[in-house]
PDB file of N, CA and C in Angstrom:
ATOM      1  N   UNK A   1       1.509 -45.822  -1.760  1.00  0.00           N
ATOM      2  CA  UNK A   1       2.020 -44.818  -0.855  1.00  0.00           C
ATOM      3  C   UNK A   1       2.539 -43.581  -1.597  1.00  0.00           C
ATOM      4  N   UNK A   2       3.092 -43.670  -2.792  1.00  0.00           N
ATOM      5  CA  UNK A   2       3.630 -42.626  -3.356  1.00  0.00           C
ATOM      6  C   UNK A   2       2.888 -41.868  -3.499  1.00  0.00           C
ATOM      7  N   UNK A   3       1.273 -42.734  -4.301  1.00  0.00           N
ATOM      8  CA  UNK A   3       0.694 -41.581  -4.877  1.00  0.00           C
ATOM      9  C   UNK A   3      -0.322 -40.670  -3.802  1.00  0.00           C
ATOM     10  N   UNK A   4      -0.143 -40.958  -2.531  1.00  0.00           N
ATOM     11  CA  UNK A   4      -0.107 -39.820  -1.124  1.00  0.00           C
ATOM     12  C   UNK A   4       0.046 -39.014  -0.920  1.00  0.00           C
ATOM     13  N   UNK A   5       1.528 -39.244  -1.686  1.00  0.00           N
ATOM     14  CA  UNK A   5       2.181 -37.576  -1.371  1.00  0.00           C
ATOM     15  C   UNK A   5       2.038 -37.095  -2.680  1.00  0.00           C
ATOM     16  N   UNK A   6       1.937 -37.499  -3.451  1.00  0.00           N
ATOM     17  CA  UNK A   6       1.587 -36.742  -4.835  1.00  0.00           C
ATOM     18  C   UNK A   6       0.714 -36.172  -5.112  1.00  0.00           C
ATOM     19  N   UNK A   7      -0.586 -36.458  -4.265  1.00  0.00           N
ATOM     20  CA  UNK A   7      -1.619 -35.873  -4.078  1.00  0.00           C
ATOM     21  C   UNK A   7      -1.627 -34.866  -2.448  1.00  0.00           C
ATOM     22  N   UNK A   8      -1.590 -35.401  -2.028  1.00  0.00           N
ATOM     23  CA  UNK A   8      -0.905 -34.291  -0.600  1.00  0.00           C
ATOM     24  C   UNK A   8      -0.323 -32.914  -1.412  1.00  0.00           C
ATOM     25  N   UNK A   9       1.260 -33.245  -2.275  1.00  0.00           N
ATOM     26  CA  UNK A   9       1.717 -32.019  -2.564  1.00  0.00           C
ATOM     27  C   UNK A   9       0.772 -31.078  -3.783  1.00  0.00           C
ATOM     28  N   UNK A  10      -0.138 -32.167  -4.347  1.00  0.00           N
ATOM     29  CA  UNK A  10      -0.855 -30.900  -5.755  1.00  0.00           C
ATOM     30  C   UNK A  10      -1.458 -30.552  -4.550  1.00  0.00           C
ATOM     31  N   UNK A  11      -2.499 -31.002  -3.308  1.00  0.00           N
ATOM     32  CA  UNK A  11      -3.156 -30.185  -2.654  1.00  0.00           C
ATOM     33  C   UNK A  11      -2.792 -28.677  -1.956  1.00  0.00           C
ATOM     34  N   UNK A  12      -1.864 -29.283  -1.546  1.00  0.00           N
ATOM     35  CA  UNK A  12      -1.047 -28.364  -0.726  1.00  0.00           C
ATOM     36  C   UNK A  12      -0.656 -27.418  -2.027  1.00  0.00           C
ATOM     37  N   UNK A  13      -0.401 -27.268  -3.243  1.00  0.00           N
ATOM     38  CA  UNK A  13       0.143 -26.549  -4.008  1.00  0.00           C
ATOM     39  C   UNK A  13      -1.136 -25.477  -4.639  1.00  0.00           C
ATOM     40  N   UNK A  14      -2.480 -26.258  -4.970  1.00  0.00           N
ATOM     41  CA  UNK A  14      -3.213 -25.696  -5.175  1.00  0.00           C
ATOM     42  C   UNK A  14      -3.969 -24.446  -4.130  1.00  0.00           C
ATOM     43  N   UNK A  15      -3.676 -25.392  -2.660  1.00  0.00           N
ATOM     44  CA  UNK A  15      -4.305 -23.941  -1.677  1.00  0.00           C
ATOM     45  C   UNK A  15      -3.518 -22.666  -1.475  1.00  0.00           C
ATOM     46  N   UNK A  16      -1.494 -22.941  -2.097  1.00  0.00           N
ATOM     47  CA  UNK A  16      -1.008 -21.828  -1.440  1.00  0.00           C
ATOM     48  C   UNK A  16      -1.382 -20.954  -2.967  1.00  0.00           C
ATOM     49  N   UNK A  17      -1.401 -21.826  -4.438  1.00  0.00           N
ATOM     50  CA  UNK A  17      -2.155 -20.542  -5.305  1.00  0.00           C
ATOM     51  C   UNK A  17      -3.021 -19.977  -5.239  1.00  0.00           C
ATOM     52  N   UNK A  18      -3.829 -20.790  -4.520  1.00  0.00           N
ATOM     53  CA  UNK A  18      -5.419 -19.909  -4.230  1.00  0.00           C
ATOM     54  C   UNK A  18      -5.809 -18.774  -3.449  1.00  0.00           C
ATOM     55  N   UNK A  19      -4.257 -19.673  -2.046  1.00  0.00           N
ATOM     56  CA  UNK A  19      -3.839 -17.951  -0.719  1.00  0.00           C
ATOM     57  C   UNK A  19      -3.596 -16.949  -1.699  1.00  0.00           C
ATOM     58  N   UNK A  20      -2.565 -17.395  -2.693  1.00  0.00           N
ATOM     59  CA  UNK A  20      -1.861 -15.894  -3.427  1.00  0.00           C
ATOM     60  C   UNK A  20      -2.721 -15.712  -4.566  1.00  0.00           C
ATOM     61  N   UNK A  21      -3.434 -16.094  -5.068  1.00  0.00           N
ATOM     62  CA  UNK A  21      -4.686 -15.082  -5.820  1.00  0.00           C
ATOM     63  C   UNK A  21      -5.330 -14.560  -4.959  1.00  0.00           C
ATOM     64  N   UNK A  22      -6.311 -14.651  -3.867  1.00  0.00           N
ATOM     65  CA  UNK A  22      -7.171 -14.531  -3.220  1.00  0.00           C
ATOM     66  C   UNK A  22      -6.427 -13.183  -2.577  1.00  0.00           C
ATOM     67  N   UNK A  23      -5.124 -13.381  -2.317  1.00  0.00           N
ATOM     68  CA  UNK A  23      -4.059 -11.977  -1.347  1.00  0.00           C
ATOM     69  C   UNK A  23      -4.235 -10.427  -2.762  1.00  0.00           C
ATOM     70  N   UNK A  24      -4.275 -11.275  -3.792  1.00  0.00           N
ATOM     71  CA  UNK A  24      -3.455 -10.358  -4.946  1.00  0.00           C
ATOM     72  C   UNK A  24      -5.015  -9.570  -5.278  1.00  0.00           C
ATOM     73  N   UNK A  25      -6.023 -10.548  -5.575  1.00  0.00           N
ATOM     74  CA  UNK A  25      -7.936  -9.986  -5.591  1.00  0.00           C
ATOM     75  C   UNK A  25      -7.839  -9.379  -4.432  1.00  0.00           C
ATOM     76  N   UNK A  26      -7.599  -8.967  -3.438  1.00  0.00           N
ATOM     77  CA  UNK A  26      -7.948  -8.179  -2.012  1.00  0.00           C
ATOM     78  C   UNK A  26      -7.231  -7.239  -2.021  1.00  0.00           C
ATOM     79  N   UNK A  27      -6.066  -7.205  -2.637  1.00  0.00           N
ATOM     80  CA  UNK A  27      -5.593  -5.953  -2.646  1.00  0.00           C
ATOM     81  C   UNK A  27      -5.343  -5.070  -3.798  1.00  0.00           C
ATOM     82  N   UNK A  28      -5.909  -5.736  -4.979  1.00  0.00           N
ATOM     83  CA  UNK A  28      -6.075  -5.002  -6.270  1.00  0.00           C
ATOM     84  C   UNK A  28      -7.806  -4.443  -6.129  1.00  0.00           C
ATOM     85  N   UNK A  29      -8.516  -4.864  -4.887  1.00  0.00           N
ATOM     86  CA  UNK A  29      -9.862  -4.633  -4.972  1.00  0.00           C
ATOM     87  C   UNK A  29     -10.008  -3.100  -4.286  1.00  0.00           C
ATOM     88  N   UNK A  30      -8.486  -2.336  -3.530  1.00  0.00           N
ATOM     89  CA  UNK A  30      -8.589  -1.561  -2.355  1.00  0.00           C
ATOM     90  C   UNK A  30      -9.212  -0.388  -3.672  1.00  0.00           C
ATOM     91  N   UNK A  31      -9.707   0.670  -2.644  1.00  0.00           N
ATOM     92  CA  UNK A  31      -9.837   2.143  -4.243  1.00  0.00           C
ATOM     93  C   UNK A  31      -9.121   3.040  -3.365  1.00  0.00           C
ATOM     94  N   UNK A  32      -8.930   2.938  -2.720  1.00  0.00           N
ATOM     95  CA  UNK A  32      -8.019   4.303  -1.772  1.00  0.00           C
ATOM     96  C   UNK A  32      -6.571   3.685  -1.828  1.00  0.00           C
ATOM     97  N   UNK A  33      -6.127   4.450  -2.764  1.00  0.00           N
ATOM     98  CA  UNK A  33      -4.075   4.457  -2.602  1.00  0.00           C
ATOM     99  C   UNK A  33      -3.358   4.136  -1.078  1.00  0.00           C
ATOM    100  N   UNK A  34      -2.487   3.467  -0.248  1.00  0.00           N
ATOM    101  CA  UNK A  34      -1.871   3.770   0.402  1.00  0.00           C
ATOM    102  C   UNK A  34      -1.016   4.550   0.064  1.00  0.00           C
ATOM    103  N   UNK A  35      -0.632   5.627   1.804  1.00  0.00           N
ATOM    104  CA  UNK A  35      -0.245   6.791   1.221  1.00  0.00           C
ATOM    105  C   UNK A  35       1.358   6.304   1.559  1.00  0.00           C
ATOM    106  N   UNK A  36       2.623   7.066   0.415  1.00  0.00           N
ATOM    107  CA  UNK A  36       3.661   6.762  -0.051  1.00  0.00           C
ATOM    108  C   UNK A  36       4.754   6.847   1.572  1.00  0.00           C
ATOM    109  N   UNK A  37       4.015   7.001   2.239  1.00  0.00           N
ATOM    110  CA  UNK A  37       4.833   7.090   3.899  1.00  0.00           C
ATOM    111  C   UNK A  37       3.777   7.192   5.001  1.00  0.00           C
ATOM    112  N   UNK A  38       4.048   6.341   6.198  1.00  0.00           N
ATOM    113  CA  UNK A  38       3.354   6.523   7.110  1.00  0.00           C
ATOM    114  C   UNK A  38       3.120   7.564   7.870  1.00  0.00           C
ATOM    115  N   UNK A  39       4.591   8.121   7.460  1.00  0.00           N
ATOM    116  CA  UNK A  39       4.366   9.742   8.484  1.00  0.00           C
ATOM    117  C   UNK A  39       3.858  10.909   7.868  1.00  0.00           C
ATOM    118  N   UNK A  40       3.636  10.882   6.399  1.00  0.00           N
ATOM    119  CA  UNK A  40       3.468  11.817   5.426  1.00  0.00           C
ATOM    120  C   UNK A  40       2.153  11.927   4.756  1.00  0.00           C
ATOM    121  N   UNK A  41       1.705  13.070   5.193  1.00  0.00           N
ATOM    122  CA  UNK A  41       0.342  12.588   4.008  1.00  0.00           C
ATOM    123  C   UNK A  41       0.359  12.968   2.968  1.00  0.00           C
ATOM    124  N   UNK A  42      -0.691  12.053   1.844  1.00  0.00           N
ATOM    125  CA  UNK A  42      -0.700  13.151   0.649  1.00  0.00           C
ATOM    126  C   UNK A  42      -1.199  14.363   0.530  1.00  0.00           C
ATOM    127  N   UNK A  43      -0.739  14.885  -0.732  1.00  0.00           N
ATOM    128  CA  UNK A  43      -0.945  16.482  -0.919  1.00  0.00           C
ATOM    129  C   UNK A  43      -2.087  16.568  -1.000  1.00  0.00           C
ATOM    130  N   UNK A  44      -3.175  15.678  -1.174  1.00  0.00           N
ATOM    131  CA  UNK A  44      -4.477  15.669  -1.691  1.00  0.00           C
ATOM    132  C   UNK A  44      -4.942  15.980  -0.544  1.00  0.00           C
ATOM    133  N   UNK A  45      -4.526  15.427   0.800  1.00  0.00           N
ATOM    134  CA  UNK A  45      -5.305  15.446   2.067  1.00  0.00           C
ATOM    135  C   UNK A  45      -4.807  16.379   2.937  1.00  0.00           C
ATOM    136  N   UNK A  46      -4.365  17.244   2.313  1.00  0.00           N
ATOM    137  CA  UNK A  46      -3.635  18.350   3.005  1.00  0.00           C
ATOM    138  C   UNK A  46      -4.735  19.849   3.256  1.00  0.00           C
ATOM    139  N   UNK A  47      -4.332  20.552   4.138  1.00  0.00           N
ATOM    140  CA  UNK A  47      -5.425  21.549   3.918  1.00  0.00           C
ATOM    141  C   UNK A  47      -4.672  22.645   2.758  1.00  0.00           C
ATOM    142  N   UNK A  48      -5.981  23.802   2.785  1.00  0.00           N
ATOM    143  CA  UNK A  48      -5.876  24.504   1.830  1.00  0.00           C
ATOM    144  C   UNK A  48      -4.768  25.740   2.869  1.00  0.00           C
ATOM    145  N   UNK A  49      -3.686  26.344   1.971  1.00  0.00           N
ATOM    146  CA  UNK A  49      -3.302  27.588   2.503  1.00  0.00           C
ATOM    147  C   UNK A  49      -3.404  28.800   3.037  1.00  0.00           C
ATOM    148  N   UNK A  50      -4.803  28.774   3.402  1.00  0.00           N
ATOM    149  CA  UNK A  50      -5.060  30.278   3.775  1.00  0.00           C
ATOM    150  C   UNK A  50      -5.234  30.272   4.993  1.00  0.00           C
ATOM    151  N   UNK A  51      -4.572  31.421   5.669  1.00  0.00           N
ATOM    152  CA  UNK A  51      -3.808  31.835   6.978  1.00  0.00           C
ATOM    153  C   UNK A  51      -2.971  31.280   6.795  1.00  0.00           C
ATOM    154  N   UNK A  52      -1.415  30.613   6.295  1.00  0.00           N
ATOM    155  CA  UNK A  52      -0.372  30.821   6.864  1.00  0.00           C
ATOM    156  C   UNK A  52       0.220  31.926   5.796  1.00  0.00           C
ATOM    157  N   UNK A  53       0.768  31.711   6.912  1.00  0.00           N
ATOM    158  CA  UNK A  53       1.485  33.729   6.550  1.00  0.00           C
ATOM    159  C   UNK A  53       3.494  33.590   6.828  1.00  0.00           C
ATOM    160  N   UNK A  54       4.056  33.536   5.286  1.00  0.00           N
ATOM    161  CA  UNK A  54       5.337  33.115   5.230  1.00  0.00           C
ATOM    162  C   UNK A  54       6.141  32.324   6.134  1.00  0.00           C
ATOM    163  N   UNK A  55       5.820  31.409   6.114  1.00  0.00           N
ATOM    164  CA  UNK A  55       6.765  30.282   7.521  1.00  0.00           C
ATOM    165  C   UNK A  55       8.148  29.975   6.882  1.00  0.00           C
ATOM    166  N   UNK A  56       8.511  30.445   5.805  1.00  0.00           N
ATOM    167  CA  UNK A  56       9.665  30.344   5.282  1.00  0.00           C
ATOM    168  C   UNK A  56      10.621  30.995   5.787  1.00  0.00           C
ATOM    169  N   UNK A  57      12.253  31.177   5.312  1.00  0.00           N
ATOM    170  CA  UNK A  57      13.158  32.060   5.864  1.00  0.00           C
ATOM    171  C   UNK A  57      12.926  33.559   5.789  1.00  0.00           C
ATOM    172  N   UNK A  58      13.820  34.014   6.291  1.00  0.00           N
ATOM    173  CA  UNK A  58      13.576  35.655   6.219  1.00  0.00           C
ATOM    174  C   UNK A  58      13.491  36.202   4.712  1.00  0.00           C
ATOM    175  N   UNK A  59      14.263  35.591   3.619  1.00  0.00           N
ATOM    176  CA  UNK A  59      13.983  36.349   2.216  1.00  0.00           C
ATOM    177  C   UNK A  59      12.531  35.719   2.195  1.00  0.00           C
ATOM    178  N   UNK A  60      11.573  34.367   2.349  1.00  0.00           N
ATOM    179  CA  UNK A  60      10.389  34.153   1.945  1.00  0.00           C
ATOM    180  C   UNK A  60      10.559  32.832   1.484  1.00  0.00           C
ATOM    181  N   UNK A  61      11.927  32.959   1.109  1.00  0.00           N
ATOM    182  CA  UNK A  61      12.404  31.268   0.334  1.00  0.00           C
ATOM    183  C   UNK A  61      11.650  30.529   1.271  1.00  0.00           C
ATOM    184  N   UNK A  62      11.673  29.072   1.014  1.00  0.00           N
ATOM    185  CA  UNK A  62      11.019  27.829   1.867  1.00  0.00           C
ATOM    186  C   UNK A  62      12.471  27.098   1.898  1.00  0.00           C
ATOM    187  N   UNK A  63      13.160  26.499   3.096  1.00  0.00           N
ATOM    188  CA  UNK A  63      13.817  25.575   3.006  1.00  0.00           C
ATOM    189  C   UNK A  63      13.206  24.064   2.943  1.00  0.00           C
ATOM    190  N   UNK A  64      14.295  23.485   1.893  1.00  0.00           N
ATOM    191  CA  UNK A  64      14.218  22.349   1.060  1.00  0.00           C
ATOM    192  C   UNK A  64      14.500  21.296   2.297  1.00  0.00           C
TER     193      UNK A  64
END
């Protein structure tokens, strides 16, 4: 009977390493970065500046 669960628990031990390799290969496999906030995109995917025309304060500064 013992050796049941001794084999039960390597089983059980071997599938949750295999979940967490298999998690860690799927997401070391992505090539596109998630971006650093859901609400934010990166600068990369941003458009280019032309037409806006000073949206900053009245001296031109940009508030921070």
């Amino acid at each position: 009977m013992p050796n049941k669960y001794l084999l039960l628990i390597a089983v059980a031990s071997a599938a949750a390493m295999s979940a967490v390799a298999a998690v860690f290969v799927v997401r070391r496999s992505r090539t596109e970065l998630p971006p650093v906030s859901p609400t934010v995109p990166r600068v990369d995917n941003l458009g280019s500046a032309d037409g806006i025309v000073n949206q900053g304060t009245a001296g031109g500064d940009v508030a921070l």
